[in-house]
Protein backbone atom coordinates (compact mmCIF):
# COMPACT_ATOMS: atom_id res chain seq x y z
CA UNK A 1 58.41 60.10 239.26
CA UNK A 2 61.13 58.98 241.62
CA UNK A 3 64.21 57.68 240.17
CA UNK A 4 67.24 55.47 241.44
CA UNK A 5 70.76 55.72 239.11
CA UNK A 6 72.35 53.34 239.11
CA UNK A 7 76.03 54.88 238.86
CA UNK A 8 78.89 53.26 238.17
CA UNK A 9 81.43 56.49 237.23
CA UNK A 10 81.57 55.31 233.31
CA UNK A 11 80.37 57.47 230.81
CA UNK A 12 77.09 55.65 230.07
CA UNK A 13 75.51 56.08 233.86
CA UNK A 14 77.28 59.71 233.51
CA UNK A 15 75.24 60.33 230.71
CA UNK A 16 72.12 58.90 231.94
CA UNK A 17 72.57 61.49 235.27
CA UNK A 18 73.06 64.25 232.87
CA UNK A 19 69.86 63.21 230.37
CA UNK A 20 67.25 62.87 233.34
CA UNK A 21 68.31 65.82 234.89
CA UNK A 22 67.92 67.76 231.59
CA UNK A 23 64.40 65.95 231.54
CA UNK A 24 63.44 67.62 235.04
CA UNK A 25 63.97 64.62 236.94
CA UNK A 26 65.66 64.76 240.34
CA UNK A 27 67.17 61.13 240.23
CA UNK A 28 68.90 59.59 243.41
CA UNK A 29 72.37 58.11 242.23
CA UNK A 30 73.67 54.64 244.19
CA UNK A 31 77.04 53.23 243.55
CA UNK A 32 77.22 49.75 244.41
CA UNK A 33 80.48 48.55 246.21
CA UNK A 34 80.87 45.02 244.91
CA UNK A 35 84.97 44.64 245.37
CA UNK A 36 86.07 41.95 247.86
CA UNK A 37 88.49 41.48 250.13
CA UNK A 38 89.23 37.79 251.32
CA UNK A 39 91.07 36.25 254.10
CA UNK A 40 94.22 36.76 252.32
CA UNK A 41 93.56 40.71 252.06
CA UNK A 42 93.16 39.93 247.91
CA UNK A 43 91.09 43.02 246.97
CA UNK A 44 89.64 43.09 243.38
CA UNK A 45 87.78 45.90 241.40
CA UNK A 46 89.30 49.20 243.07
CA UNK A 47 86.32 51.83 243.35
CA UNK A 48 88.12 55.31 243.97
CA UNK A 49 88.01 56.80 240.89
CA UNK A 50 84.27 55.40 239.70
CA UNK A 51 83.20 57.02 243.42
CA UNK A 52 84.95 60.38 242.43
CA UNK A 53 83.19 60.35 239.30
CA UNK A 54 79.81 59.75 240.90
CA UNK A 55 80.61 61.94 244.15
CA UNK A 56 81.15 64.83 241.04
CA UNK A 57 77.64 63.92 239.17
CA UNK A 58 76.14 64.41 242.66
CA UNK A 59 77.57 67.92 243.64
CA UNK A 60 77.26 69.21 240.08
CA UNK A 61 73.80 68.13 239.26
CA UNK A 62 72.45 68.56 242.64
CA UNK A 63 71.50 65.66 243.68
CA UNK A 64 71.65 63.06 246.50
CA UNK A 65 74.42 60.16 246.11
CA UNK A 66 74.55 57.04 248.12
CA UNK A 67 77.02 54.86 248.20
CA UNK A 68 75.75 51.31 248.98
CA UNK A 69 77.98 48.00 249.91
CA UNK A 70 76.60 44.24 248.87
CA UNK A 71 80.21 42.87 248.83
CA UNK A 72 78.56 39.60 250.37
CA UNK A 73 75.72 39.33 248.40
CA UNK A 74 77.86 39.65 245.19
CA UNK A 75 80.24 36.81 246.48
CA UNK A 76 77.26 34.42 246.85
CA UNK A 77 75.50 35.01 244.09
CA UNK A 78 78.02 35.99 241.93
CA UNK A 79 81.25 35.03 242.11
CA UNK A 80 80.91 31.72 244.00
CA UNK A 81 78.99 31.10 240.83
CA UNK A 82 81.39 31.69 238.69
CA UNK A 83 83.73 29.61 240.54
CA UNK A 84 81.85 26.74 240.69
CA UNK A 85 80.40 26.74 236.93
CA UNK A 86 84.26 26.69 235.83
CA UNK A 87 85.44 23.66 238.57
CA UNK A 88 82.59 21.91 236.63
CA UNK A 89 84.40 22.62 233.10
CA UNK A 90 81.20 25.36 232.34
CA UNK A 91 81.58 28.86 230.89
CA UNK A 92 79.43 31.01 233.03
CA UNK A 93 78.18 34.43 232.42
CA UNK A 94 78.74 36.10 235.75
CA UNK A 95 77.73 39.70 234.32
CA UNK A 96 74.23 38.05 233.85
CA UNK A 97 73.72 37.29 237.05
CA UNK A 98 75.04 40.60 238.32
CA UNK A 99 72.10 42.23 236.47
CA UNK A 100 69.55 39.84 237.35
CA UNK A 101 70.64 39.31 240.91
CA UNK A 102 72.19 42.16 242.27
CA UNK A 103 71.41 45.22 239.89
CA UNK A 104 68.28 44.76 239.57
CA UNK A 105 67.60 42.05 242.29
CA UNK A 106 69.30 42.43 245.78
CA UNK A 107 69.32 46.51 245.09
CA UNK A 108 65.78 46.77 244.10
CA UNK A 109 64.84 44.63 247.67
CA UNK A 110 66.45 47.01 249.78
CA UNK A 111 66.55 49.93 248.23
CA UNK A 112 65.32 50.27 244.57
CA UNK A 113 61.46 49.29 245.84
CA UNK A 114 60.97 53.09 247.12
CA UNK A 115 61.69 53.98 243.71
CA UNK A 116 58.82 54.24 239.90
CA UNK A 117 61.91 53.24 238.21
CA UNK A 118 65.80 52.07 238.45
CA UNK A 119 67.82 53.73 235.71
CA UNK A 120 71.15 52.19 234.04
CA UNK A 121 73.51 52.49 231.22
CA UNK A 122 72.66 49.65 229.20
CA UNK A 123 72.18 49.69 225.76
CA UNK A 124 68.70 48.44 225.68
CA UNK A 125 65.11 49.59 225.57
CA UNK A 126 61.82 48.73 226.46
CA UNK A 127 58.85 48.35 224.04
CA UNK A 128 54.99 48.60 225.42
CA UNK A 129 52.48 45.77 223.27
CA UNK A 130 48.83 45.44 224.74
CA UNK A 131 49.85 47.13 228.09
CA UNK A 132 52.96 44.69 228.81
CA UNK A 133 56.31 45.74 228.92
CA UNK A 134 59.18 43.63 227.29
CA UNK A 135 62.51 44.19 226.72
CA UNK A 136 64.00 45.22 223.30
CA UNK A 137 67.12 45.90 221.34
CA UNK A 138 68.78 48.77 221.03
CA UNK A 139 70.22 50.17 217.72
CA UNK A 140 73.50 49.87 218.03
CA UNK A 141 74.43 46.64 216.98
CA UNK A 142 77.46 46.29 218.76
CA UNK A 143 76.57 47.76 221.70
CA UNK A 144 73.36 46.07 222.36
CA UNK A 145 73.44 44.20 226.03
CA UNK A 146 69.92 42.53 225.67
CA UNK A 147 72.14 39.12 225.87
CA UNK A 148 73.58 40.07 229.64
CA UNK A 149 69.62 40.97 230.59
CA UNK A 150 68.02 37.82 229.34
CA UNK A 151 67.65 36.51 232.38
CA UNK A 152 65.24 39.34 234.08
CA UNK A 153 62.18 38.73 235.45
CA UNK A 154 58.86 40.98 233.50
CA UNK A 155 58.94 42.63 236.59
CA UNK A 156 62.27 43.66 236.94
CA UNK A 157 62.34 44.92 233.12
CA UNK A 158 58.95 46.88 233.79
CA UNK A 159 60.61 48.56 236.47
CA UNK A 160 63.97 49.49 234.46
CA UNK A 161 64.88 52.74 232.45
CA UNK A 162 67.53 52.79 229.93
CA UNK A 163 67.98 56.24 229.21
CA UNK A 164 70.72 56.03 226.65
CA UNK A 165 69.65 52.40 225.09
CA UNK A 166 67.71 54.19 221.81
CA UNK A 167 71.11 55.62 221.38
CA UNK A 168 74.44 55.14 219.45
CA UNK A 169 78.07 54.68 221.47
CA UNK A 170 79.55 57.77 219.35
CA UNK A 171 75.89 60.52 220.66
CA UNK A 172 76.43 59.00 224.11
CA UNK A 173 80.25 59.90 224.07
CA UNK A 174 79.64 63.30 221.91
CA UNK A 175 76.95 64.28 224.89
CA UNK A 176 79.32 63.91 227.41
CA UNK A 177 82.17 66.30 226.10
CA UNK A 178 79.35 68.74 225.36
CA UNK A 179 78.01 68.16 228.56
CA UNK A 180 82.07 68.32 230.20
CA UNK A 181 81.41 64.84 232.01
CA UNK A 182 84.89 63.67 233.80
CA UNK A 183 84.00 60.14 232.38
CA UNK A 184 83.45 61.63 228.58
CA UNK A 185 87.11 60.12 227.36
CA UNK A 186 86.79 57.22 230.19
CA UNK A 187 87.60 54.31 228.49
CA UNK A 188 84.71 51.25 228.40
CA UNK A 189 85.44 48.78 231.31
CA UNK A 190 86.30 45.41 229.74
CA UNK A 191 85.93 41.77 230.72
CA UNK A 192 84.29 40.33 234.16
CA UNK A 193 82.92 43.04 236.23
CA UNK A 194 84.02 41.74 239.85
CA UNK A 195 88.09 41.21 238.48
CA UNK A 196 88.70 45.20 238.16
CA UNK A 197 92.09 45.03 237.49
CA UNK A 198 92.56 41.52 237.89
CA UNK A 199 93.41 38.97 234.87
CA UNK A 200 90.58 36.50 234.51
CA UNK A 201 93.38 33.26 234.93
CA UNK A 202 94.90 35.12 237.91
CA UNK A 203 91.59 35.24 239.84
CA UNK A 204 90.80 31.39 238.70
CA UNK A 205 94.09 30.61 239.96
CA UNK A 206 93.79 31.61 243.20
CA UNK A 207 90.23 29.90 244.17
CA UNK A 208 91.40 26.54 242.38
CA UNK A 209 94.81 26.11 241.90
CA UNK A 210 97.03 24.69 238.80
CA UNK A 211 96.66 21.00 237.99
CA UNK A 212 98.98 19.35 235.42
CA UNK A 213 97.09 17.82 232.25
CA UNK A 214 97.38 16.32 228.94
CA UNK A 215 96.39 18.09 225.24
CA UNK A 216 95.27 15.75 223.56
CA UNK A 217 94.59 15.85 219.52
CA UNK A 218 90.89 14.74 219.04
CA UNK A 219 91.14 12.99 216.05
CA UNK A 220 94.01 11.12 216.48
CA UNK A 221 94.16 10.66 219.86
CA UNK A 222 97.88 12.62 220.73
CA UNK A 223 99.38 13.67 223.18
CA UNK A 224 100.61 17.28 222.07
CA UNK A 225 100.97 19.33 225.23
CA UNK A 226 100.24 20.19 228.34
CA UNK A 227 98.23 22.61 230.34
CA UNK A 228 97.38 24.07 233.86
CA UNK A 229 94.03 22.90 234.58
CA UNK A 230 91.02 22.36 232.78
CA UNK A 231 89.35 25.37 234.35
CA UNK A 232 91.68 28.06 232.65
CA UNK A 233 90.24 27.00 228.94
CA UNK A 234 87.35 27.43 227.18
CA UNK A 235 85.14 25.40 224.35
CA UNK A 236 86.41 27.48 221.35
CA UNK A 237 89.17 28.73 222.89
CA UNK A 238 91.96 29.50 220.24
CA UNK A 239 94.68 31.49 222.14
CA UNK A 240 96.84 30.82 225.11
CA UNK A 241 97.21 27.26 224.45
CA UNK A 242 101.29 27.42 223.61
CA UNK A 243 101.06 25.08 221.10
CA UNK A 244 103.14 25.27 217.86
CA UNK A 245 101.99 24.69 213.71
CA UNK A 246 98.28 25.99 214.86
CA UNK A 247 95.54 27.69 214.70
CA UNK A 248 94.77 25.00 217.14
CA UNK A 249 90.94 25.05 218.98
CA UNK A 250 89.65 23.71 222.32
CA UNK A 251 86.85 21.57 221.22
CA UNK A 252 85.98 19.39 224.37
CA UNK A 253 87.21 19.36 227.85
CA UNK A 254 87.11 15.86 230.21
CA UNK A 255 86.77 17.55 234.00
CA UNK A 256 87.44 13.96 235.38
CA UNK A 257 90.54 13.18 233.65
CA UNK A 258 91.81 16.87 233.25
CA UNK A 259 92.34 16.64 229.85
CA UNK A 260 91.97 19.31 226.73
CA UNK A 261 91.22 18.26 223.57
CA UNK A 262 92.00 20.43 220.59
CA UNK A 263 91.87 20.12 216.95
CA UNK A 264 93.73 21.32 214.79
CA UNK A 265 93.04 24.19 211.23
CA UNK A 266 90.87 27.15 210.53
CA UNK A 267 87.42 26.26 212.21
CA UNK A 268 87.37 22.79 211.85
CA UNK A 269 84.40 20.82 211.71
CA UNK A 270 84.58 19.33 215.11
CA UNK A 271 83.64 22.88 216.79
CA UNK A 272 80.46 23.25 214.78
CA UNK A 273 76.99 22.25 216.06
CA UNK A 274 73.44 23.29 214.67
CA UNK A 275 71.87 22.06 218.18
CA UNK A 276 71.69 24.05 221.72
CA UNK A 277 69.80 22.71 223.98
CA UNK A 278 69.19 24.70 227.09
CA UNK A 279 67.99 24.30 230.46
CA UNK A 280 66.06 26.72 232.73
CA UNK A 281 64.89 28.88 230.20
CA UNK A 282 63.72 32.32 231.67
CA UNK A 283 60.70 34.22 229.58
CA UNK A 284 61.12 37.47 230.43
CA UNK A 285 57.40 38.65 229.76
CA UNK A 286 55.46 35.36 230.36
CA UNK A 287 53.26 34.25 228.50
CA UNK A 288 54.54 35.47 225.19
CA UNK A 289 53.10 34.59 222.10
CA UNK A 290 55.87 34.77 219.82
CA UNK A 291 58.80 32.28 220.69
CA UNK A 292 56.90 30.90 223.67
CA UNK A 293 56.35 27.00 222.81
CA UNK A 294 54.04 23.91 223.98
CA UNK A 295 55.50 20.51 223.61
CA UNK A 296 55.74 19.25 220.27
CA UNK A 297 55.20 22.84 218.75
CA UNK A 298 57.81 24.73 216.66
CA UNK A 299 58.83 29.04 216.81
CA UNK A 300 60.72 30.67 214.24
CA UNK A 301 63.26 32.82 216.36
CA UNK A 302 66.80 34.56 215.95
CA UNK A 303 69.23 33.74 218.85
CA UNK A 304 72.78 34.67 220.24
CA UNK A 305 75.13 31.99 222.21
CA UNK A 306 77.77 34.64 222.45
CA UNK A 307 77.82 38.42 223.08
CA UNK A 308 77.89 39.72 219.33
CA UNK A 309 76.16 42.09 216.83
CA UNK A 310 74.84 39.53 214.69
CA UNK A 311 72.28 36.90 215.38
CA UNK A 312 71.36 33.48 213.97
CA UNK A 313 68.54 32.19 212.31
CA UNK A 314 66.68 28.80 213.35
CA UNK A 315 63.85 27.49 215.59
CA UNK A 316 62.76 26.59 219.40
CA UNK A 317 60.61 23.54 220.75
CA UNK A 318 60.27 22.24 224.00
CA UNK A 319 61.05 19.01 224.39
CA UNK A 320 60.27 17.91 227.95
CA UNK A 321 62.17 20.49 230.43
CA UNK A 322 64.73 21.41 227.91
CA UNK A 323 64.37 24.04 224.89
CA UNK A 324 65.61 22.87 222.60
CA UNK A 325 67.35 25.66 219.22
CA UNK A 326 67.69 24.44 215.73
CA UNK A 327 69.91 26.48 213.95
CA UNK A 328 69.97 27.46 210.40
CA UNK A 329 73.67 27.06 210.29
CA UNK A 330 76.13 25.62 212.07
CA UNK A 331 77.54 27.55 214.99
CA UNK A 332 81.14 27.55 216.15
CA UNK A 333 82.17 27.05 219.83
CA UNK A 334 78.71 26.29 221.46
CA UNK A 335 80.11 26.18 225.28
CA UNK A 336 78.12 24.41 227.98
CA UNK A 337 77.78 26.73 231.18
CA UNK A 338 77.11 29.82 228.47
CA UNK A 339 73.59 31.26 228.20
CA UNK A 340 71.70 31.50 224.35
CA UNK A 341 69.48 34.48 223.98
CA UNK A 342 66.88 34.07 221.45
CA UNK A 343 64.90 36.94 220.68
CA UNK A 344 61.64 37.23 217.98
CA UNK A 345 62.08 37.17 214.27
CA UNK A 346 62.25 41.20 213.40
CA UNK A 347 65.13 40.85 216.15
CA UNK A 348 63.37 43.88 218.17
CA UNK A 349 62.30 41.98 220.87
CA UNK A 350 64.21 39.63 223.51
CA UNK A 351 62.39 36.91 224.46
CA UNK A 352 64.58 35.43 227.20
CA UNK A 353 67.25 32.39 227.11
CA UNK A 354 68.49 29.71 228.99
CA UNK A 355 71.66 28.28 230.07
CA UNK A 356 73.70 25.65 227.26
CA UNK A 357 74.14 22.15 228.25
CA UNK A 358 75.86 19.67 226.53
């Protein structure tokens, strides 16, 4: 079976190289070059040391290493999304479409289509019922990245391998210092995967400014600060807001007006909502009997609006062209722009999701 790595240098692709090999696989190992450089020589997401790490996998293990630029590709369908969802006052999920569009998208068309199967470091795992594959959780809880592959295709997820996803953070990191991987005490890369070493409100700054506005107190109508611009603040958002006598909590944003509304206490009702509708909801295995609805018909599901180890309770129609989730109780912070991942009700498989609208 032929085999394409996907290697970023981090200990989980490390790992993967390592297991496959032990297997008596010869895998090929691709980096993919996504940092940018723009007219004003602003480079984000310096490589050299995940390159080292993956130039080292290759000459120790043997095995060919390629390193492959779609610094383009990733601006169009990646960042210029992300850009664009947060002028609109949206919360995107650019690491979504990374994985949908590029990992296992752009790659797969140009390179990853001479391959049986493209291998990553997710935590996930793949479950075979009646000779269809779908995608499934892995068991760690908090590592679990079903949510940022909700939006594959059946055909992509048939395709993937996710060597490591049946596994726990702590055997992952424990294999690697057996193993003496240079990446075994690597710290986890954090946040948006284009920004590298970048803060988030840096990079947001530079594509769309600073814009003076009003904070506004929802219920009484106040003005009780200001801010920079709609687009650095999220629904939910509790930090960064410089206001005194708080917690305060970003519970609606008006993109025409510029203005931030906040209310004020410990979760206050006005952030908590027991409907998400979505729009362009992606079944990753279609059809799909469990969690895939007709108009006017009702599915007992568990679903995720945020990246966390727990998962909520409720039910999906169809109403029209939007799905529409009922949830058991109310949720906190349900941001337009954001993607819901609803999965069946043992919580083993991932159905697919769609993007929140308001």
């Amino acid at each position: 079976m032929k085999i394409a790595v996907l290697a970023s240098g981090g200990v989980d692709s490390s790992v993967v190289v390592h297991l496959l090999k032990e297997q008596g696989y010869a895998p090929d190992l691709y980096y993919i070059k996504i940092g940018m450089e723009d007219k004003d020589g602003y480079i984000s997401c310096p490589a050299e040391d995940d390159m080292t790490i993956v130039n080292w996998l290759g000459r120790h293990y043997g095995l060919h290493v390629e390193m492959v630029s779609l610094h383009t590709e990733y601006w169009e369908n990646v960042v210029a999304y992300t850009i664009e969802q947060v002028k609109r006052g949206l919360t995107p999920n650019p690491d979504m479409m990374c994985n949908k569009m590029i990992k296992f998208g752009i790659f797969n068309d140009r390179w990853g289509k001479e391959y049986d199967k493209i291998a990553t470091g997710h935590y996930a795992t793949t479950t075979e019922i009646d000779g269809k594959v779908y995608l499934s959780t892995s068991p760690d809880p908090v590592k679990d990245q079903t949510d940022f592959l909700s939006q594959m295709s059946g055909e992509q997820v048939a395709r993937a391998m996710f060597p490591i996803g049946h596994m726990m953070k702590n055997e992952v990191r424990e294999i690697a210092k057996n193993a003496h991987l240079p990446s075994a005490t690597r710290k986890d890369s954090q946040g948006i995967c284009f920004l590298g070493k970048i803060h988030y409100n840096d990079f947001i700054k530079r594509y769309l400014g600073e814009r003076k506005g009003d904070i506004i107190e929802l219920e009484t109508g106040k003005k009780i600060g200001e801010h920079t611009g709609y687009w650095f603040h999220t629904i939910g958002q509790r930090r960064g807001l410089g206001l005194g006598g708080g917690p305060w909590f970003v519970v609606k944003k008006d993109v025409e007006q510029n203005i931030i509304y906040v209310s004020q206490g410990y979760d206050p009702e006005t952030q908590y909502g027991n409907v998400v509708n979505l729009r362009g909801f992606n079944y990753i295995t279609d059809p799909y009997d469990i969690g895939a609805v007709e108009q006017g018909e009702r599915e007992d599901i568990l679903f995720k609006i945020r990246h966390t180890p727990e998962y909520t309770k409720g039910t999906i129609e169809k109403i029209g062209d939007i799905y529409r989730i009922r949830a058991e109780e109310k949720q906190q912070g349900i941001a337009a722009g954001q993607f819901a991942t609803v999965y069946d009700k043992t919580g083993k498989i991932c159905i697919g999701g769609g993007e929140i609208i308001g």
